[in-house]
N, C-alpha and C. Protein backbone atom coordinates (compact mmCIF):
# COMPACT_ATOMS: atom_id res chain seq x y z
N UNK A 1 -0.67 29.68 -3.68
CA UNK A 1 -0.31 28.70 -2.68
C UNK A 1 1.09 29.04 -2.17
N UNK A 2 1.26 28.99 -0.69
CA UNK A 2 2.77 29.57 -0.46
C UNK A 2 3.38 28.39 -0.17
N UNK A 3 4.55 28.31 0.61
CA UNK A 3 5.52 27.39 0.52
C UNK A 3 5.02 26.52 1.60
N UNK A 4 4.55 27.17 3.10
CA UNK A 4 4.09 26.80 3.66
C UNK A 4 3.11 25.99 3.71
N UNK A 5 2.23 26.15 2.73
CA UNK A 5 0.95 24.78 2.67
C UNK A 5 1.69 24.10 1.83
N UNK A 6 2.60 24.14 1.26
CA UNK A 6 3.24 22.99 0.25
C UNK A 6 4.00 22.15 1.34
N UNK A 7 4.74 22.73 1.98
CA UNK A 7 5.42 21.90 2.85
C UNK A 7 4.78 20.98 3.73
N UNK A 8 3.47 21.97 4.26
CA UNK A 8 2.37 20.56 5.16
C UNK A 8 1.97 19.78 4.20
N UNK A 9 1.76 20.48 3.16
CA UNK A 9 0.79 19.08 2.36
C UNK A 9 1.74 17.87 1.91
N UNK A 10 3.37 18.32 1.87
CA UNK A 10 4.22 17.43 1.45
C UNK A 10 4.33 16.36 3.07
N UNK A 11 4.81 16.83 3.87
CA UNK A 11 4.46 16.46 5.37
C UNK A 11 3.50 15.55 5.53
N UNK A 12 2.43 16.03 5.36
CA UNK A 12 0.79 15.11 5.81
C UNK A 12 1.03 13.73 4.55
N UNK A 13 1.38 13.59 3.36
CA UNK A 13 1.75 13.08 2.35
C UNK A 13 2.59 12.47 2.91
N UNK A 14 4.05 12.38 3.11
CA UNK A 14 5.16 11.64 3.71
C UNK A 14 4.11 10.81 5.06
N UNK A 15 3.69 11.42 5.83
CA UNK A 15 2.94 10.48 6.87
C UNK A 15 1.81 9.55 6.38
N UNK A 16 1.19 10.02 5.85
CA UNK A 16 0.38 8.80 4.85
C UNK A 16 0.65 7.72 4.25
N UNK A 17 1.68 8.54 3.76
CA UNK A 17 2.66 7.35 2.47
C UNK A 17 3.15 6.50 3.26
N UNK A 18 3.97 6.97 4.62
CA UNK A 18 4.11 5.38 5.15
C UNK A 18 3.46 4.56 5.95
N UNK A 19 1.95 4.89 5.79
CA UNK A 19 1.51 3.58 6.13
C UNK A 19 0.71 2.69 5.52
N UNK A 20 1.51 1.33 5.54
CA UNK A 20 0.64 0.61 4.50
C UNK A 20 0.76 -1.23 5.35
N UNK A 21 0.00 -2.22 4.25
CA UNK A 21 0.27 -3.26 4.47
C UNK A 21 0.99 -3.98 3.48
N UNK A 22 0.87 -5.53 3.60
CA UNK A 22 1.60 -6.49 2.59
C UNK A 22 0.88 -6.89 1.55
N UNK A 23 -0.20 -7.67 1.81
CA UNK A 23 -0.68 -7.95 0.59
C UNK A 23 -1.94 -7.05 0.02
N UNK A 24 -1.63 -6.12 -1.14
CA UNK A 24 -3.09 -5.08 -1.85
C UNK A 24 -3.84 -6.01 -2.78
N UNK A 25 -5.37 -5.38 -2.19
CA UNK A 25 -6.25 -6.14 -3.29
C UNK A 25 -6.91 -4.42 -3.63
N UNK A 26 -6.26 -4.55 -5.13
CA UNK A 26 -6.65 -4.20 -6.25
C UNK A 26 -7.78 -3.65 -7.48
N UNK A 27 -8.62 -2.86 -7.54
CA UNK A 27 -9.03 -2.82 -8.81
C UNK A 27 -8.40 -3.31 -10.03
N UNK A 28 -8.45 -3.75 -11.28
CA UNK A 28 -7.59 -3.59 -12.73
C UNK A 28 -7.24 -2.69 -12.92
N UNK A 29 -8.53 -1.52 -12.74
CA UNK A 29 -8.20 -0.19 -13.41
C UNK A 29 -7.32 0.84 -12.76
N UNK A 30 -6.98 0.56 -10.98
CA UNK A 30 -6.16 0.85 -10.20
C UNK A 30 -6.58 1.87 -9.34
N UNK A 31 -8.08 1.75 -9.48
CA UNK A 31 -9.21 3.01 -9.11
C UNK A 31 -8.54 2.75 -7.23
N UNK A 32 -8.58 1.75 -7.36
CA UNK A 32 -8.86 1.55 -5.43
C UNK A 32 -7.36 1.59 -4.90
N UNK A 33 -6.21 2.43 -5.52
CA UNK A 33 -4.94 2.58 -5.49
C UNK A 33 -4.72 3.39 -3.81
N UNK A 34 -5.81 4.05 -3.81
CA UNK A 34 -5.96 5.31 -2.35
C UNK A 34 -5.96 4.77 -1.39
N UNK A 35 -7.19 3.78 -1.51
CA UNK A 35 -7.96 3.32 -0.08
C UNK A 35 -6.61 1.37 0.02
N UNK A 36 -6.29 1.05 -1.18
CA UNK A 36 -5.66 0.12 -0.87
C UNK A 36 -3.60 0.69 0.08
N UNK A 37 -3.54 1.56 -0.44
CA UNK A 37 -2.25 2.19 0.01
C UNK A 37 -2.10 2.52 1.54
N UNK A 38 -3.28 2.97 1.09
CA UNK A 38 -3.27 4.12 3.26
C UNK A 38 -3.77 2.98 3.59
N UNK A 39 -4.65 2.32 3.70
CA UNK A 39 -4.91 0.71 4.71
C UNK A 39 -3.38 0.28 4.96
N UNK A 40 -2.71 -0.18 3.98
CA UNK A 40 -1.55 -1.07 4.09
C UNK A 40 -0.25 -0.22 4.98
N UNK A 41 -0.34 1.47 4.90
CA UNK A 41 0.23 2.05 5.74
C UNK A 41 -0.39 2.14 6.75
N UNK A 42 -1.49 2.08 7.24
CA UNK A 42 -1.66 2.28 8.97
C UNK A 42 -1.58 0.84 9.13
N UNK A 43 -1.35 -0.43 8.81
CA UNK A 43 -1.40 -1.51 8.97
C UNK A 43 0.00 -1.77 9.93
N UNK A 44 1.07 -1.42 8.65
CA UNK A 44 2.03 -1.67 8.78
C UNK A 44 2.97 -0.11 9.62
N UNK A 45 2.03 0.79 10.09
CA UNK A 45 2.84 1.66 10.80
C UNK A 45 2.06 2.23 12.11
N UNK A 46 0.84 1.31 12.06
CA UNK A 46 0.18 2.09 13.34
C UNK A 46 -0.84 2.75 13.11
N UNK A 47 -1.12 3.87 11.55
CA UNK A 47 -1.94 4.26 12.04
C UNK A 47 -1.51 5.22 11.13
N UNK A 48 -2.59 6.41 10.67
CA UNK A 48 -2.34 7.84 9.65
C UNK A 48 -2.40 8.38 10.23
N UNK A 49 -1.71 10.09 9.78
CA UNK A 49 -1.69 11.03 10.51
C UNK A 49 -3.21 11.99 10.73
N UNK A 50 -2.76 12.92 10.91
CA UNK A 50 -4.26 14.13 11.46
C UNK A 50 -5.19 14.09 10.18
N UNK A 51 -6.37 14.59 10.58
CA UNK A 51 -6.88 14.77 9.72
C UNK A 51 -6.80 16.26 9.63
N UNK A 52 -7.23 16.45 8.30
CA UNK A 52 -7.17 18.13 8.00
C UNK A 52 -7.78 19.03 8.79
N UNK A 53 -8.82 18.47 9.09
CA UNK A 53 -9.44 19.57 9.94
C UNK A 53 -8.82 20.10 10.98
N UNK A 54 -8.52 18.91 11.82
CA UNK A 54 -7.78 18.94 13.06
C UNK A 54 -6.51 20.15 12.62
N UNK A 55 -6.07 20.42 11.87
CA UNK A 55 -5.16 21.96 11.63
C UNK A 55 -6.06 23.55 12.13
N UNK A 56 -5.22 24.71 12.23
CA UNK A 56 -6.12 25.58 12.65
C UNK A 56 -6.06 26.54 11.17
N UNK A 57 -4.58 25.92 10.19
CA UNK A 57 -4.62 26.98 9.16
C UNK A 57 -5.20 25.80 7.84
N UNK A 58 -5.49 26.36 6.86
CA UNK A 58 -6.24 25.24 5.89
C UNK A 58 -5.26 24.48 5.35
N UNK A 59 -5.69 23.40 4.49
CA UNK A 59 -5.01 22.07 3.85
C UNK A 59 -5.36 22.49 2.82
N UNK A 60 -4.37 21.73 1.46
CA UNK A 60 -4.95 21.34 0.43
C UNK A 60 -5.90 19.93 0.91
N UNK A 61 -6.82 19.82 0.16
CA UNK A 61 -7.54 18.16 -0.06
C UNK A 61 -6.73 17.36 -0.69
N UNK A 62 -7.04 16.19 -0.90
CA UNK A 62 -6.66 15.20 -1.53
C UNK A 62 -6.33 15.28 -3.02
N UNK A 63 -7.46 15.72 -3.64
CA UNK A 63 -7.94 15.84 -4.94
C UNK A 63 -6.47 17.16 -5.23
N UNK A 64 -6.77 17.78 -4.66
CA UNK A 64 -6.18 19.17 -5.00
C UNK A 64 -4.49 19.10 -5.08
N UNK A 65 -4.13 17.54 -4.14
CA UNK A 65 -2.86 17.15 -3.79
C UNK A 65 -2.37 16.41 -5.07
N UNK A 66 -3.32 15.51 -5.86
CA UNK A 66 -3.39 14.87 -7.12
C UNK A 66 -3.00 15.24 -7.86
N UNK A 67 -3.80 16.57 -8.13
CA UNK A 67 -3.31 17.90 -9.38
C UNK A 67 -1.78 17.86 -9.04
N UNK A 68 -1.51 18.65 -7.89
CA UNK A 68 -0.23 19.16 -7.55
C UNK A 68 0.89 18.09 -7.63
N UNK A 69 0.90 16.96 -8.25
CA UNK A 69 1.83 16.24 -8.54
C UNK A 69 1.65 15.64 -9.99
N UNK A 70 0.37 16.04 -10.56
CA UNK A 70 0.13 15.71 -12.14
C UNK A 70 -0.43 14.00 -12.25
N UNK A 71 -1.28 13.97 -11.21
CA UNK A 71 -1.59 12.55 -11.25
C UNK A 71 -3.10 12.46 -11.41
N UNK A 72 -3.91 11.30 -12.37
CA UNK A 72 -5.06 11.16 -12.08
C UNK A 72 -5.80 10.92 -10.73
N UNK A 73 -6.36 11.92 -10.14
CA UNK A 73 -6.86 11.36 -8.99
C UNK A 73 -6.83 10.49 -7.57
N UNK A 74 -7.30 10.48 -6.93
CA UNK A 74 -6.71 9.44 -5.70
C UNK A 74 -6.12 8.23 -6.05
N UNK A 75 -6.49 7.61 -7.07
CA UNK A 75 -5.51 5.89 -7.39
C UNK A 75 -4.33 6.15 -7.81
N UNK A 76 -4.27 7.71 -8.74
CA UNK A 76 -2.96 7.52 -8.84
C UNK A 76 -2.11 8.54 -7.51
N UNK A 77 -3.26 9.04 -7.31
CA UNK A 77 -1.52 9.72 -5.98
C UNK A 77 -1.40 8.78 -4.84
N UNK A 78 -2.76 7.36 -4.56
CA UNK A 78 -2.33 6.29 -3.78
C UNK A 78 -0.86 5.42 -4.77
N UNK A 79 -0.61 4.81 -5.50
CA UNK A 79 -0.22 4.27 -6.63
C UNK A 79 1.35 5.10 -6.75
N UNK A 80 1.49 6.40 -7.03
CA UNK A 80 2.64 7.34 -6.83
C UNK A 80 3.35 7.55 -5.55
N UNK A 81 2.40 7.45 -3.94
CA UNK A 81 2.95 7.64 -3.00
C UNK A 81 3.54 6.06 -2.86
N UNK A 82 2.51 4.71 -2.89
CA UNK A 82 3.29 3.75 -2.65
C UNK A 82 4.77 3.56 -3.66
N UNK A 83 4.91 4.34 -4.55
CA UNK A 83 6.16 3.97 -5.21
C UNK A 83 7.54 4.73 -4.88
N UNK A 84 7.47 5.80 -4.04
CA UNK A 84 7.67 6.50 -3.46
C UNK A 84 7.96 7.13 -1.63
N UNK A 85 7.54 5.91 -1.29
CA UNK A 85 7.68 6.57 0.05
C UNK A 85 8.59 5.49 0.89
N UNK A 86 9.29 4.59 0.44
CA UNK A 86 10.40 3.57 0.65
C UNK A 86 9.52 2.44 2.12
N UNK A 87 8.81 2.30 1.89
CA UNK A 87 7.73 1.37 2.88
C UNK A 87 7.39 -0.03 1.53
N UNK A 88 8.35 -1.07 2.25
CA UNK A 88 7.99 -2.13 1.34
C UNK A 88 6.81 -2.62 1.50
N UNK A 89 5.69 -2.42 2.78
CA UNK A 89 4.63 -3.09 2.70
C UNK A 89 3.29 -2.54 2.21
N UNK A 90 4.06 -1.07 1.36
CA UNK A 90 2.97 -0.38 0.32
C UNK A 90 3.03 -0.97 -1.26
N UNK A 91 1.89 -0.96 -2.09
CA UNK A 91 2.28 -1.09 -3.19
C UNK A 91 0.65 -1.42 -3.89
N UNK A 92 0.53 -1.02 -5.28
CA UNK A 92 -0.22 -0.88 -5.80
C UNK A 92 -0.37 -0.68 -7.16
């Protein structure tokens, strides 16, 4: 992986991360950490960025973005970005 897909994937990540809303509804287990985070950021910012495809050189996925920060899966890299991306109306 070169620096370059790290940097978009950090990029596409920073644009995600800030969009969220105010109040998250929750799993217990924190499974729905993904889909509750990015709602509350396009809520509260308009809207997410590109989708991957829409690039002409490849992405990491989601999953693959998870690994690359040592997190279980989408709840926790939803869950890690809301703690992280200074958007008070994320959280999870």
């Amino acid at each position: 992986m070169n620096i370059r897909t790290l940097a978009g994937a950090a990029g596409v990540l920073g644009l995600t991360a800030t969009l969220a809303v105010a109040t998250p509804a929750v799993a217990a287990d924190g499974s729905n950490c993904w889909g509750v985070v990015s709602s509350q950021a396009a809520r509260s910012d308009g809207g997410l960025g590109e989708h991957s495809s829409s690039f002409d050189e490849p992405r990491l996925g989601l999953g693959n973005v998870a690994r690359l920060f040592g997190v279980d899966g989408l709840g926790g890299l939803g869950s890690l970005l809301a703690s992280i991306d200074g958007n008070d109306a994320t959280s999870c």
